[in-house]
C-alpha atoms as a PDB file:
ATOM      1  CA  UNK A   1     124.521 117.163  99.500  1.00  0.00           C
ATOM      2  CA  UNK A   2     122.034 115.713  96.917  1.00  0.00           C
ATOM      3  CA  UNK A   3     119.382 113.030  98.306  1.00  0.00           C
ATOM      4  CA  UNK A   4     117.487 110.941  96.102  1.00  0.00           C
ATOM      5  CA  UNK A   5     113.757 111.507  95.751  1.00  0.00           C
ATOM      6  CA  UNK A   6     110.740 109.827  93.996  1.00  0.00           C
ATOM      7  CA  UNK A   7     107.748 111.352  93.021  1.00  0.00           C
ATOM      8  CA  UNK A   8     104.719 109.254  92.425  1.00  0.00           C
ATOM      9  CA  UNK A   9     102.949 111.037  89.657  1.00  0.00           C
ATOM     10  CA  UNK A  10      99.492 110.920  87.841  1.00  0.00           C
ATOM     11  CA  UNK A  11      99.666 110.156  83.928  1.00  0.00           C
ATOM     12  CA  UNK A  12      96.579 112.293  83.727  1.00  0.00           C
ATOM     13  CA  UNK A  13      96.884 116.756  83.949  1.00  0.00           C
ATOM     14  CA  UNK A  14      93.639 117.581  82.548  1.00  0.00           C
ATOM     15  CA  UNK A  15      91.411 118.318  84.928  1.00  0.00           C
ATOM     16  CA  UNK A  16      92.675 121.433  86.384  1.00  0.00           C
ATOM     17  CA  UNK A  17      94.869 124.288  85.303  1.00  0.00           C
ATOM     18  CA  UNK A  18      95.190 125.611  88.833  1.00  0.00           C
ATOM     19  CA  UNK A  19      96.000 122.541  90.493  1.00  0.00           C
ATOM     20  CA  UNK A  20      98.651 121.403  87.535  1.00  0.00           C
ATOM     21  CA  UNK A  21     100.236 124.402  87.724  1.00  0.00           C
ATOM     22  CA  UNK A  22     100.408 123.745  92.189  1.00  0.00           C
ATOM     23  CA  UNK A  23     102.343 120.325  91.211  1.00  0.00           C
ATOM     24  CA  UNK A  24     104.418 122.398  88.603  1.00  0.00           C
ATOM     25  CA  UNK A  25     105.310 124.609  91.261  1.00  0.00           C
ATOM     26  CA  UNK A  26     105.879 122.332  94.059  1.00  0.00           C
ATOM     27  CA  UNK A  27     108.525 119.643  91.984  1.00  0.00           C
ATOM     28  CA  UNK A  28     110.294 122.997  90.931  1.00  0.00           C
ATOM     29  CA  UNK A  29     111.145 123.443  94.504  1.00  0.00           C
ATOM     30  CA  UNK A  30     112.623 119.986  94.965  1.00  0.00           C
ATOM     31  CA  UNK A  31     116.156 120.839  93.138  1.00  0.00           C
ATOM     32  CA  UNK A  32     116.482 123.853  94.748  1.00  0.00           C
ATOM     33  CA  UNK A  33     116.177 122.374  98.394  1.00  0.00           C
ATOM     34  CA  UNK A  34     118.755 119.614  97.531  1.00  0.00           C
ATOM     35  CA  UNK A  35     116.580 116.817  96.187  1.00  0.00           C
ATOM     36  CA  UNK A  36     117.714 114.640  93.026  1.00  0.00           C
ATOM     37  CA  UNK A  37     114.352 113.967  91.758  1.00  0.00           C
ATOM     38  CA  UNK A  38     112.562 110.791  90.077  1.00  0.00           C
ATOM     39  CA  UNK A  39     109.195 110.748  88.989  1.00  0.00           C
ATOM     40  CA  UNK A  40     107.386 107.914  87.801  1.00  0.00           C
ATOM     41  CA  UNK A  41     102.849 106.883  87.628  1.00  0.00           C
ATOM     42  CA  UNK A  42     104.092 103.292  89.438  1.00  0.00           C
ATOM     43  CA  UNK A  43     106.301 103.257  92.705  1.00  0.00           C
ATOM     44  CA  UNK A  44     109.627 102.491  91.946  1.00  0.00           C
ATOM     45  CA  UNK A  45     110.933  98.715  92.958  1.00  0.00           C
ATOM     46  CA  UNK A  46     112.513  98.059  96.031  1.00  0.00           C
ATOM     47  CA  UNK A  47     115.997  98.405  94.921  1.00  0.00           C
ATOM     48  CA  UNK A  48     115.365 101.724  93.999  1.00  0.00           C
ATOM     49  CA  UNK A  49     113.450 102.544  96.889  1.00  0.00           C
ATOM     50  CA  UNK A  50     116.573 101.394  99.159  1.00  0.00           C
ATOM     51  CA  UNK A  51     118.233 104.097  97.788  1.00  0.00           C
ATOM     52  CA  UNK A  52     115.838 106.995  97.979  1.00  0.00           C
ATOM     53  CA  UNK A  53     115.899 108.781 100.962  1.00  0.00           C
ATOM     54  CA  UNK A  54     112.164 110.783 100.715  1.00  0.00           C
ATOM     55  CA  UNK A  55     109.077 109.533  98.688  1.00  0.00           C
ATOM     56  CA  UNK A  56     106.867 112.729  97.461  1.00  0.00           C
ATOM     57  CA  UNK A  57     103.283 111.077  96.505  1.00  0.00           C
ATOM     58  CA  UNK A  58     100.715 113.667  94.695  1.00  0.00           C
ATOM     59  CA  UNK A  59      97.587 113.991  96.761  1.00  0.00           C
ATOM     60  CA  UNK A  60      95.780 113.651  93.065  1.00  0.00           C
ATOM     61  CA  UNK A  61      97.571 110.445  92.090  1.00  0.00           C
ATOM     62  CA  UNK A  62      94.772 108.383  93.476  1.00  0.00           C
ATOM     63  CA  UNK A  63      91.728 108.427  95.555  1.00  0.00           C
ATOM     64  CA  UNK A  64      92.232 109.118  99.522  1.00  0.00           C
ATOM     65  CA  UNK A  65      91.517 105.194 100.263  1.00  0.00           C
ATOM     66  CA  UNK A  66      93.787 103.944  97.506  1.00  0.00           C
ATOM     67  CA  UNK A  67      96.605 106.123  98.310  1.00  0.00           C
ATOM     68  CA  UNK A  68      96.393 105.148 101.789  1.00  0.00           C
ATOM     69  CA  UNK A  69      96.714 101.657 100.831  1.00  0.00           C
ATOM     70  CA  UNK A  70      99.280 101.478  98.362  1.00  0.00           C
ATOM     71  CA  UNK A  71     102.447  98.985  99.246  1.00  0.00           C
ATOM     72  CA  UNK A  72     105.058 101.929  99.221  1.00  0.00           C
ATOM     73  CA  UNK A  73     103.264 103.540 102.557  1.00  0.00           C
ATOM     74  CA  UNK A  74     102.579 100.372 104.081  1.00  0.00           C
ATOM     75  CA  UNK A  75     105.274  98.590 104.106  1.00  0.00           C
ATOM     76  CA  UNK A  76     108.306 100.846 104.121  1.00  0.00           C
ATOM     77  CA  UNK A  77     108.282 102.471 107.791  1.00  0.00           C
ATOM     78  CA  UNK A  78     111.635 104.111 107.488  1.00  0.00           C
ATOM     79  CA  UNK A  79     111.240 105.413 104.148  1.00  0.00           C
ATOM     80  CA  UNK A  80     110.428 109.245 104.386  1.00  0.00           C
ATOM     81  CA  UNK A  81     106.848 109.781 102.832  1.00  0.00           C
ATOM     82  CA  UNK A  82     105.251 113.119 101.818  1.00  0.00           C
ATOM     83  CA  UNK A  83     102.100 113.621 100.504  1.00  0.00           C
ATOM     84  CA  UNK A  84     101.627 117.230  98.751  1.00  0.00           C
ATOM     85  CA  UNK A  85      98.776 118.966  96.914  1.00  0.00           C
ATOM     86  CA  UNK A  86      96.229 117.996  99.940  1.00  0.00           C
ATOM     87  CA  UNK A  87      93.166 120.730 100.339  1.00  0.00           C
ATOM     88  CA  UNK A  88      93.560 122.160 103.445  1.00  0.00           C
ATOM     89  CA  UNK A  89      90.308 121.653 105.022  1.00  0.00           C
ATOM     90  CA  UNK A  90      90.170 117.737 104.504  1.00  0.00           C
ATOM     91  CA  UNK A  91      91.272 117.320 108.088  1.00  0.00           C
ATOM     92  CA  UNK A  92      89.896 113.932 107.703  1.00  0.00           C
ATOM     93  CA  UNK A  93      92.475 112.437 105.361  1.00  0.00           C
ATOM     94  CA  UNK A  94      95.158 114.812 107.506  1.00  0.00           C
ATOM     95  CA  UNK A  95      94.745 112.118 110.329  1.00  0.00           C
ATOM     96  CA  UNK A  96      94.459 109.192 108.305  1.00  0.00           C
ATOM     97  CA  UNK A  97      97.979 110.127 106.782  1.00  0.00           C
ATOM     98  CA  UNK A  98      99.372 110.420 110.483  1.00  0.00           C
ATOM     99  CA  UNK A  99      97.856 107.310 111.153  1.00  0.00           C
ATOM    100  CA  UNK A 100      99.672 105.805 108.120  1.00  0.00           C
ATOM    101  CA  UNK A 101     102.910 107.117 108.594  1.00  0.00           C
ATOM    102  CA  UNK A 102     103.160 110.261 106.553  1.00  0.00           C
ATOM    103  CA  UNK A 103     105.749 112.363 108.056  1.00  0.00           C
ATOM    104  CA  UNK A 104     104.655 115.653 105.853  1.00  0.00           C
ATOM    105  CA  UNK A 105     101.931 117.107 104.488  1.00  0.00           C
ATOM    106  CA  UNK A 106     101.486 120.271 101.785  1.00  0.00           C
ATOM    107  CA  UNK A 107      98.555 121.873 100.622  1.00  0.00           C
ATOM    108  CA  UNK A 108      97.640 122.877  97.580  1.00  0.00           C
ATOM    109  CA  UNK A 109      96.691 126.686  99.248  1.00  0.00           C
ATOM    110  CA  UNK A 110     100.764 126.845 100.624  1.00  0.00           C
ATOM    111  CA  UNK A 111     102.411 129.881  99.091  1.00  0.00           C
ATOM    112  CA  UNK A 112     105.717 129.715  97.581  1.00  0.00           C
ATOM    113  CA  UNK A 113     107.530 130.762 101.086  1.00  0.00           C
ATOM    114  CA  UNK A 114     105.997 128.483 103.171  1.00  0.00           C
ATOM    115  CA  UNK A 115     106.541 125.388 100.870  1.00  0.00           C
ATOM    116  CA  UNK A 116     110.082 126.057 100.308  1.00  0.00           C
ATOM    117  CA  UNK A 117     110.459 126.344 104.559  1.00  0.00           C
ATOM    118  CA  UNK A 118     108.448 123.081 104.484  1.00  0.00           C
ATOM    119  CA  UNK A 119     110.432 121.280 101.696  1.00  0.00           C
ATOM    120  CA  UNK A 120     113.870 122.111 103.612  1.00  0.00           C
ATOM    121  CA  UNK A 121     112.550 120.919 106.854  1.00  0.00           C
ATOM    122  CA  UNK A 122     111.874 117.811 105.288  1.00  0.00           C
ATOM    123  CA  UNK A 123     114.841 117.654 103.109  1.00  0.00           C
ATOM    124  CA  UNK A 124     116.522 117.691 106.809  1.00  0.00           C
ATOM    125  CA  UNK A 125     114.424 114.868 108.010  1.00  0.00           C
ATOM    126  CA  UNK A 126     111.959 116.631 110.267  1.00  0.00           C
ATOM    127  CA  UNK A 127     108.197 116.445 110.138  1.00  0.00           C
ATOM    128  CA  UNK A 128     106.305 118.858 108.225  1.00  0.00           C
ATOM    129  CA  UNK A 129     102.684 119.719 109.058  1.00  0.00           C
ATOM    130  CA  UNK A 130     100.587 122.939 109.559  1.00  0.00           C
ATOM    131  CA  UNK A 131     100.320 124.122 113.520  1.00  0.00           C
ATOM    132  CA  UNK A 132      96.281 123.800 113.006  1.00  0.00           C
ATOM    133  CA  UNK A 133      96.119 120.024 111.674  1.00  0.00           C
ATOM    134  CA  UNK A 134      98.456 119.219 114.835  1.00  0.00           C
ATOM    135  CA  UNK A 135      96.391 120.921 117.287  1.00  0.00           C
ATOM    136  CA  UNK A 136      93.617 119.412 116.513  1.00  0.00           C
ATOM    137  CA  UNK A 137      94.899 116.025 115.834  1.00  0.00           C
ATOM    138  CA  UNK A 138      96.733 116.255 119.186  1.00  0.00           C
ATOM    139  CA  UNK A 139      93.622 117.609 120.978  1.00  0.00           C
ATOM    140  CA  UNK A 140      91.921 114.107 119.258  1.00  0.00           C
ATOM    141  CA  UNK A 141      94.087 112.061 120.614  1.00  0.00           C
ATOM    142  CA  UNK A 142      94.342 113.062 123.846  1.00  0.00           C
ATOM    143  CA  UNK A 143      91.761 110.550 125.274  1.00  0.00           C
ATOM    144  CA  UNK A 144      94.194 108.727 127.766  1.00  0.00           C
ATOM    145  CA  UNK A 145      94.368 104.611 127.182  1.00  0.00           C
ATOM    146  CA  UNK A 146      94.941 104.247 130.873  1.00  0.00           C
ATOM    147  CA  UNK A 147      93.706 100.585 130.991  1.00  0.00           C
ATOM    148  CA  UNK A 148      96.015  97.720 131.620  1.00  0.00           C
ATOM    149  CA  UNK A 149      96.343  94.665 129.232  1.00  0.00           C
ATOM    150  CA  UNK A 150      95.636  93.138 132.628  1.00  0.00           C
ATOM    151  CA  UNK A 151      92.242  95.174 132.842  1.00  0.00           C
ATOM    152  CA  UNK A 152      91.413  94.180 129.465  1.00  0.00           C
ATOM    153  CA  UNK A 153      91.617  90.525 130.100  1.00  0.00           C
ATOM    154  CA  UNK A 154      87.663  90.475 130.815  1.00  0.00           C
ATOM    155  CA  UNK A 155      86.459  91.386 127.559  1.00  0.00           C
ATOM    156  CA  UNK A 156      84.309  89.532 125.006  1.00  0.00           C
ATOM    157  CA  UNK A 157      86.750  90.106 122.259  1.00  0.00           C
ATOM    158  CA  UNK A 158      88.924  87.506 120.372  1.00  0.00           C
ATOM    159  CA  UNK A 159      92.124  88.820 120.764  1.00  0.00           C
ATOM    160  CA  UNK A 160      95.223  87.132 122.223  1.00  0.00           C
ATOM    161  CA  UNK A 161      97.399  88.688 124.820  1.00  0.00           C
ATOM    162  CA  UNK A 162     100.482  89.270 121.973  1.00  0.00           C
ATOM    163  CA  UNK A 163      97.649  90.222 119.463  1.00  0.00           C
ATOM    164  CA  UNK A 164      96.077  92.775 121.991  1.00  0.00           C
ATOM    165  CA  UNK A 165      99.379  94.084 123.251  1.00  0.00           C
ATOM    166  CA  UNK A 166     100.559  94.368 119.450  1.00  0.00           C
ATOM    167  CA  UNK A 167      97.276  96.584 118.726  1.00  0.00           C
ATOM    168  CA  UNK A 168      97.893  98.822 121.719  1.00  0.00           C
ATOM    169  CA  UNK A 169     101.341  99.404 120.056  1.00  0.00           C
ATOM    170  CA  UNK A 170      99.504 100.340 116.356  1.00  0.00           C
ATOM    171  CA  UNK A 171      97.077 102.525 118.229  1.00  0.00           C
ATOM    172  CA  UNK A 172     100.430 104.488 119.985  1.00  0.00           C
ATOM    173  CA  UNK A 173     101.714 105.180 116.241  1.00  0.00           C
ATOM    174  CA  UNK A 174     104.117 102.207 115.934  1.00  0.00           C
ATOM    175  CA  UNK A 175     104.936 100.995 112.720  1.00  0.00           C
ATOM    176  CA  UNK A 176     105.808  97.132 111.636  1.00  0.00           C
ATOM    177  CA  UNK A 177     109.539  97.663 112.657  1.00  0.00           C
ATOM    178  CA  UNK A 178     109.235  98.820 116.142  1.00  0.00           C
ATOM    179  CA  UNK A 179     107.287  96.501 117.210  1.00  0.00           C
ATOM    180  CA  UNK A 180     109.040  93.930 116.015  1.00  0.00           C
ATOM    181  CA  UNK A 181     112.005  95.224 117.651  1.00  0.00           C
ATOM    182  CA  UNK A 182     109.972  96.125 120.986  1.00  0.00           C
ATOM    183  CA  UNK A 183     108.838  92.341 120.971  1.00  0.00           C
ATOM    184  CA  UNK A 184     111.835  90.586 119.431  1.00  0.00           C
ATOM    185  CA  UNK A 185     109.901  89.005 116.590  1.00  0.00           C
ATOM    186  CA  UNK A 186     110.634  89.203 112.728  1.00  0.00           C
ATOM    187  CA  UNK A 187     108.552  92.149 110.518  1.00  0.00           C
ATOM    188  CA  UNK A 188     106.641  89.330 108.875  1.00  0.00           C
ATOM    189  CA  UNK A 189     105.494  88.059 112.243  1.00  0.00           C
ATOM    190  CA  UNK A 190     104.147  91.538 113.375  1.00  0.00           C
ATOM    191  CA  UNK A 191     102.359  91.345 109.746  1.00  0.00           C
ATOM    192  CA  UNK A 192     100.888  87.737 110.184  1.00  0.00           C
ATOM    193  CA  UNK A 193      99.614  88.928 113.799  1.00  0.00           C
ATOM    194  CA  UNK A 194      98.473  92.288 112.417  1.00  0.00           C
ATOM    195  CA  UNK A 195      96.437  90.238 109.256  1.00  0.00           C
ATOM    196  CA  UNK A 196      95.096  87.976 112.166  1.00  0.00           C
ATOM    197  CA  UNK A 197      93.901  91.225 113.937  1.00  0.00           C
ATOM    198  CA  UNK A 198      92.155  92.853 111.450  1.00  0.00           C
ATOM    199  CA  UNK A 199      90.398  89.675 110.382  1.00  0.00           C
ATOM    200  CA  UNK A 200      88.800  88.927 114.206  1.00  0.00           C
ATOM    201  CA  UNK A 201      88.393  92.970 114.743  1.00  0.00           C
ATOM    202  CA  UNK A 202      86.713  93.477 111.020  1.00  0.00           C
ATOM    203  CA  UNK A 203      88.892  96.384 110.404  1.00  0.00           C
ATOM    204  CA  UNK A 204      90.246  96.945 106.984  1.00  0.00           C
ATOM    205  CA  UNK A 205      93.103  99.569 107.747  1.00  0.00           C
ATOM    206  CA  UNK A 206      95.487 100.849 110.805  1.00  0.00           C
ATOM    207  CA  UNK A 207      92.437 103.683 111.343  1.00  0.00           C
ATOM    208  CA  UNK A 208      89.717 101.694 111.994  1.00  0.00           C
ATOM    209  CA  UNK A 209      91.560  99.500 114.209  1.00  0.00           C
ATOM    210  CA  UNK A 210      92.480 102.641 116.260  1.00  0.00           C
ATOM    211  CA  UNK A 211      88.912 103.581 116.188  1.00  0.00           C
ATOM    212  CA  UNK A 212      88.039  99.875 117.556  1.00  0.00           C
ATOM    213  CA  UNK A 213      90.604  99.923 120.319  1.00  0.00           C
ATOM    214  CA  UNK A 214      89.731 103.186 121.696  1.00  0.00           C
ATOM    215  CA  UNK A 215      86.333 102.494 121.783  1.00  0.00           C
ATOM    216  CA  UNK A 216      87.356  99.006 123.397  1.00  0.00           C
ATOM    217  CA  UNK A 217      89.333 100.887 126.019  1.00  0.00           C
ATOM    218  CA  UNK A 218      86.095 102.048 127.455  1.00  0.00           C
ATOM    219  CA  UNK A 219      84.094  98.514 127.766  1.00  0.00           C
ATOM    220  CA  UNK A 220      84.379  95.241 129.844  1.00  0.00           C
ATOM    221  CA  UNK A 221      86.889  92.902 127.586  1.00  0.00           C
ATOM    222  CA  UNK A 222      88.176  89.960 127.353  1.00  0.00           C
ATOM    223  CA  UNK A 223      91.157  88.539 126.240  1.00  0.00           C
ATOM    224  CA  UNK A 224      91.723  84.692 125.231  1.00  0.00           C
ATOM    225  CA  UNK A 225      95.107  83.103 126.561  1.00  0.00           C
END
């Protein structure tokens, strides 16, 4: 069975041999692993995207930042999105991309094996990341939010009960969907009280505001009713 891929591309190939012949090798894989590819330098429109079943971004299409902001990754939570061509050792933008969810990452330094293994695990809808980046990503995360919305009502920050218990959800790894279903709300809703947060917390992206609320786990807050 054939499913329906995009590939968000770069227009430009020039500045290294090595690495354009990585991206060469990876999209030859695709076919072979049951993927009817697309590939296009602007994300598809959301007809299209309705029908594709996993979105393949190169990790040279776009600064780290950019990439991390684009629409496509934002605001599609059950679209399957892989990033490939990442360096290894940026364990960094490794836990960004979880934060963001990317359900698979491939490095540039996979051999041919390994990224066909990868590519078929995905093709079969299961996460695909190396056993180090999880390790230590799990080991990262490990520091337990054991405080109560209840507990947090004494703090001196600006957040609302539904905003606070809609940031504890973002810092567990929910995206837009869930927690609209976990609350009973609409998706634009969760994004009108997610907007609201970022503006009173100061935090431009999903990581920072994970960054804010753990650190907010271990002070004296306050919540306003």
């Amino acid at each position: 069975m054939s499913h329906q891929a995009f590939v968000l591309t770069r227009n430009n190939f020039g500045e290294s041999k090595i690495k354009d012949e990585a991206y060469e090798r990876f999209l030859s894989i695709l076919p072979s692993c049951g993927f009817q590819v697309t590939s296009g330098a602007v994300a598809p429109p959301k007809s299209i995207l309705n029908d594709t079943c996993t979105f393949f971004v190169d990790a040279r299409y776009c600064d780290q930042k950019a990439m991390l902001s684009l629409p496509v990754i934002n605001n599609y939570p059950d679209l399957n999105k892989v990033i490939f061509n990442v360096s290894e050792s940026d364990l960094d933008f490794h836990y960004a991309a979880i934060q963001h969810g990317i359900n698979g990452i491939f490095h540039i330094e996979d051999n041919l094996e390994l990224l066909v293994r990868g590519v078929q695990q995905v093709q079969a809808g299961n996460k695909w990341f190396s056993r180090e980046v999880m390790s230590r990503y799990i080991d990262a995360n490990l520091v337990p939010k054991t405080k109560t919305i209840a507990t947090l009502q004494s703090s001196t920050t600006v957040l609302t009960k539904r905003e606070l218990a809609i940031t504890r959800k973002i810092a567990d790894g929910a995206q837009n969907q869930e927690i609209a279903d976990c609350f009973h709300i609409s998706v634009n809703t969760v994004k009108t009280h997610v907007y609201s947060i970022f503006r009173k917390t100061e935090c431009r992206n999903r990581v920072e505001l994970i960054k804010w609320f753990d650190y907010q786990c271990s002070q004296p807050q306050q919540v306003n009713h």
